[in-house]
Every structure is written in structure tokens, then in C-alpha cells.
Protein backbone atom coordinates (compact mmCIF):
# COMPACT_ATOMS: atom_id res chain seq x y z
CA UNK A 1 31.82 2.90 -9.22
CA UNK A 2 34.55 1.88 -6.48
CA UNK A 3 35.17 3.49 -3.39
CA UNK A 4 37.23 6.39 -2.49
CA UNK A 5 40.16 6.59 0.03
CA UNK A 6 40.71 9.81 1.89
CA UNK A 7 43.85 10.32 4.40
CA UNK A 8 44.69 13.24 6.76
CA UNK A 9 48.60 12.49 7.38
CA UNK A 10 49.93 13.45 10.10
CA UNK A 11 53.02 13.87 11.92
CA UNK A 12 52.56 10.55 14.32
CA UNK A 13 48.96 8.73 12.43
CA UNK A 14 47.16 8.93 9.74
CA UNK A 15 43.64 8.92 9.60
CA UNK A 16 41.47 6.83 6.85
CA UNK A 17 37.90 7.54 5.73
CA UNK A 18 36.45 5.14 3.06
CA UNK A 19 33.39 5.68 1.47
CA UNK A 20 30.46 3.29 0.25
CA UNK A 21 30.34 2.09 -3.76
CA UNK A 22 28.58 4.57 -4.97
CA UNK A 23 30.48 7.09 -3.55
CA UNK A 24 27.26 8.40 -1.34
CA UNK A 25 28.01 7.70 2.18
CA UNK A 26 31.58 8.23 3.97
CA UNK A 27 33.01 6.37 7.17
CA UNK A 28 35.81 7.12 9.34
CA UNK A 29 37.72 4.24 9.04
CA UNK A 30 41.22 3.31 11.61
CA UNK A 31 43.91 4.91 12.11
CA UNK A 32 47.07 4.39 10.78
CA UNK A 33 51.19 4.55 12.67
CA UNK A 34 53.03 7.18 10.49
CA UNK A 35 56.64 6.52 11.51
CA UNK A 36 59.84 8.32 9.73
CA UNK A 37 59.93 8.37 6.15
CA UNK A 38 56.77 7.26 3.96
CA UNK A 39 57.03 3.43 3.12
CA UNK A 40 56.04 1.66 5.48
CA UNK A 41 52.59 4.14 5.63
CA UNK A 42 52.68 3.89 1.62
CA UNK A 43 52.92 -0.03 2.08
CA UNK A 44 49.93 -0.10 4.89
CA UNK A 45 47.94 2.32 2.17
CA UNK A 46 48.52 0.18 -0.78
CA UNK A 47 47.08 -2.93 1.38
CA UNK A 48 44.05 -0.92 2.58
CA UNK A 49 42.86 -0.41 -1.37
CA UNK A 50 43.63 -3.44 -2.43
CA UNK A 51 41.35 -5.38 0.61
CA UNK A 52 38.08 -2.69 -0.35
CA UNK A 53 38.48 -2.23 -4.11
CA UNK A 54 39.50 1.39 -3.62
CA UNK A 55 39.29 3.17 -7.40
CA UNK A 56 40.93 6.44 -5.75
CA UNK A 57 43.13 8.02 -3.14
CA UNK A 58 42.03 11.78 -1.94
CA UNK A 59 44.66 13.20 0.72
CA UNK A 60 44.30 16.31 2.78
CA UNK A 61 46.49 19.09 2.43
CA UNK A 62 47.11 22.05 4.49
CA UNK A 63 47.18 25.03 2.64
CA UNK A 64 47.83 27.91 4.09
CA UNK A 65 44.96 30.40 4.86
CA UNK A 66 45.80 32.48 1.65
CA UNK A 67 45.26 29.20 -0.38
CA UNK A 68 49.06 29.08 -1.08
CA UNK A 69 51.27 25.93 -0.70
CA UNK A 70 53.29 26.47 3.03
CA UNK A 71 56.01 24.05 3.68
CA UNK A 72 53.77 21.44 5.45
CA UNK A 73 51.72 21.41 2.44
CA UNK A 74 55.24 20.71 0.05
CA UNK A 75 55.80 17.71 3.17
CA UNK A 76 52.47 16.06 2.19
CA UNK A 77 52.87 16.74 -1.54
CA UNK A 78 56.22 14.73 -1.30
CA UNK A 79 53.71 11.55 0.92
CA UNK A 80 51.29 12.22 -2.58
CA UNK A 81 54.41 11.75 -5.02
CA UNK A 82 55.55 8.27 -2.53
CA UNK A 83 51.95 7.13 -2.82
CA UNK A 84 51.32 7.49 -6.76
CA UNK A 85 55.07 5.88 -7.36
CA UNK A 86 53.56 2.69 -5.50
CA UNK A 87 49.68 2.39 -6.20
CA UNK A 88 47.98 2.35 -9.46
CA UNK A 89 44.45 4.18 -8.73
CA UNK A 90 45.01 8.13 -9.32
CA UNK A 91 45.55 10.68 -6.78
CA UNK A 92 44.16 13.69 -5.92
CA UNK A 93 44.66 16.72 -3.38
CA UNK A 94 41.81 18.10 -1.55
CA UNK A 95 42.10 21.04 0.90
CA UNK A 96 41.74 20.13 4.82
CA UNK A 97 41.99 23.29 6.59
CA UNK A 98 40.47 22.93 9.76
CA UNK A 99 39.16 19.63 9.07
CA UNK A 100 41.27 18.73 12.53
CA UNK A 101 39.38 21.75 14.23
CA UNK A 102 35.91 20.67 12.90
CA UNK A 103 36.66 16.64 13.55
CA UNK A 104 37.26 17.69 17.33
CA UNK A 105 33.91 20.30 17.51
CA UNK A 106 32.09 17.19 15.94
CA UNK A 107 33.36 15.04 18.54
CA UNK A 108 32.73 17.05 21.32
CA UNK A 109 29.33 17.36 20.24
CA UNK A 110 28.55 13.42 19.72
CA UNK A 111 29.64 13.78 23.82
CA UNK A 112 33.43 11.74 22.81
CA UNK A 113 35.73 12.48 26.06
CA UNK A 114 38.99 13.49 25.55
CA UNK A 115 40.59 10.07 24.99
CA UNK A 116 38.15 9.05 22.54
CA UNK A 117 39.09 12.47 21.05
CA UNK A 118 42.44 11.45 20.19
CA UNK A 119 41.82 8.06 19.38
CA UNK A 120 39.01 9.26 16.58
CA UNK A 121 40.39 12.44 15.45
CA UNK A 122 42.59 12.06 12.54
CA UNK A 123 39.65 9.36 10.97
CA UNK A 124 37.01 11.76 11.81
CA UNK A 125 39.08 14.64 9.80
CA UNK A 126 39.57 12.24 6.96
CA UNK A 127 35.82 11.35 6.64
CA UNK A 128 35.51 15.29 6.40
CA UNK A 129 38.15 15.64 3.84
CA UNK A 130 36.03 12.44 1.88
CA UNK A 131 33.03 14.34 1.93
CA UNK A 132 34.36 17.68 1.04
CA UNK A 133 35.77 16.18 -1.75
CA UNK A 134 32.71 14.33 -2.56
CA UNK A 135 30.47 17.50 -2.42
CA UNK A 136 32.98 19.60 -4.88
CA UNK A 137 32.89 17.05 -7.38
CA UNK A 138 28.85 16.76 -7.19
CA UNK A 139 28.70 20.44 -7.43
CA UNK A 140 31.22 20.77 -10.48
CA UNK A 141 29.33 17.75 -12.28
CA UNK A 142 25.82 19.82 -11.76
CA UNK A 143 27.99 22.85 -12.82
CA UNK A 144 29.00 20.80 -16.34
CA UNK A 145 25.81 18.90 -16.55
């Protein structure tokens, strides 16, 4: 087993959450610049897997609270399509709404003040993402199994 990459892209950053080999344990990682277009986040991405042997990519989208694709959603389906055209490892989509919201409660609670807030919240949403993604595929594998 490798790890797993999860982002939360946003408008300005995007956060990273990476988690341990055997795909157990998830930990906000940094934060990332996000500046116009995708390549130069694609290019910081593509570095990040390659320096912790990441076998997968999982990136947040917002759907909207129907479950249907909004137009934010089609923004960060366009960042997936940049991504897959310049790594090898797959993919995949996992649904983030109100990761952000939860990442800040989570904060809050640990006692972060509201600079530390900003500074951790798009890795904390990330490592929620990562382990909402993590849980699904543990329940569909008992599910199969």
C-alpha cells in the first residue's frame, strides 16, 4: 500500500492531507498558493507525490446540497481533468460539503485562535475529505467482503 493524497482547492490555497502507508491514519499536511489557472498548483501537486510515494490523489468537491454538480463543482472537475493530464497515480472525487464548516468547529474546539484558523483550515478540511474517503471505501470493502 502507498499513501493517499487528498486536496480541498480553493479559490486562493489549497489544502493537503496525506495519510500513513497503510492508509490508517491521516495528517493535515501544508498548504498550498493556488494562483490563476491550474499549473503551477498541478506542478507543486505532482512534486508533493513524487517526494512521499503517493499511489492516489482524492480531491474535494462541492456538490451542491441536492448531490448535483453546481458550477463550482464543474471549476474543480476541470483542476481533476489538469491533474490526471500531468500525474500518473489515478484520481478520484470525494464529496466535501462542509468539510470547511467542520475543519473550523474542529479548530475552535482544539482552542486554535482565529489566525491559526486560517492558517490550518483548508489542511484541516483536506484531512477530513482523506478520512471520509477512507471510511467509504472500508465500508464498501466490508459491504463486498
Amino acid at each position: 500500500m502507498g499513501r493517499i493524497l487528498a486536496l480541498d482547492v480553493g479559490e486562493k490555497t489549497i489544502g493537503v492531507a496525506l495519510s500513513d502507508e497503510t492508509q490508517t491514519f491521516v495528517f493535515p499536511g501544508r498548504t498550498l498558493p493556488r494562483s490563476e489557472g491550474y499549473r503551477k498548483a498541478v506542478a507543486a501537486i505532482a512534486d508533493l507525490i513524487a517526494a512521499n510515494a503517493v499511489e492516489r490523489v482524492v480531491v474535494g468537491i462541492p456538490l451542491c446540497e441536492d448531490g448535483s454538480v453546481g458550477p463550482q463543482a464543474q471549476r474543480m472537475l476541470l483542476f481533476v481533468e489538469a491533474l490526471r493530464k500531468r500525474i500518473a497515480q489515478p484520481v478520484e472525487v470525494q464529496d466535501e460539503r462542509l468539510t470547511t464548516w467542520e475543519a473550523a468547529e474542529r479548530l475552535r474546539e482544539a482552542g486554535a485562535g482565529r489566525q491559526r484558523q486560517r492558517q490550518r483550515i483548508d489542511s484541516a478540511a483536506a484531512a477530513i475529505i482523506l478520512q471520509d474517503y477512507l471510511n467509504r471505501r472500508r465500508r464498501e470493502e466490508e459491504q463486498g467482503a
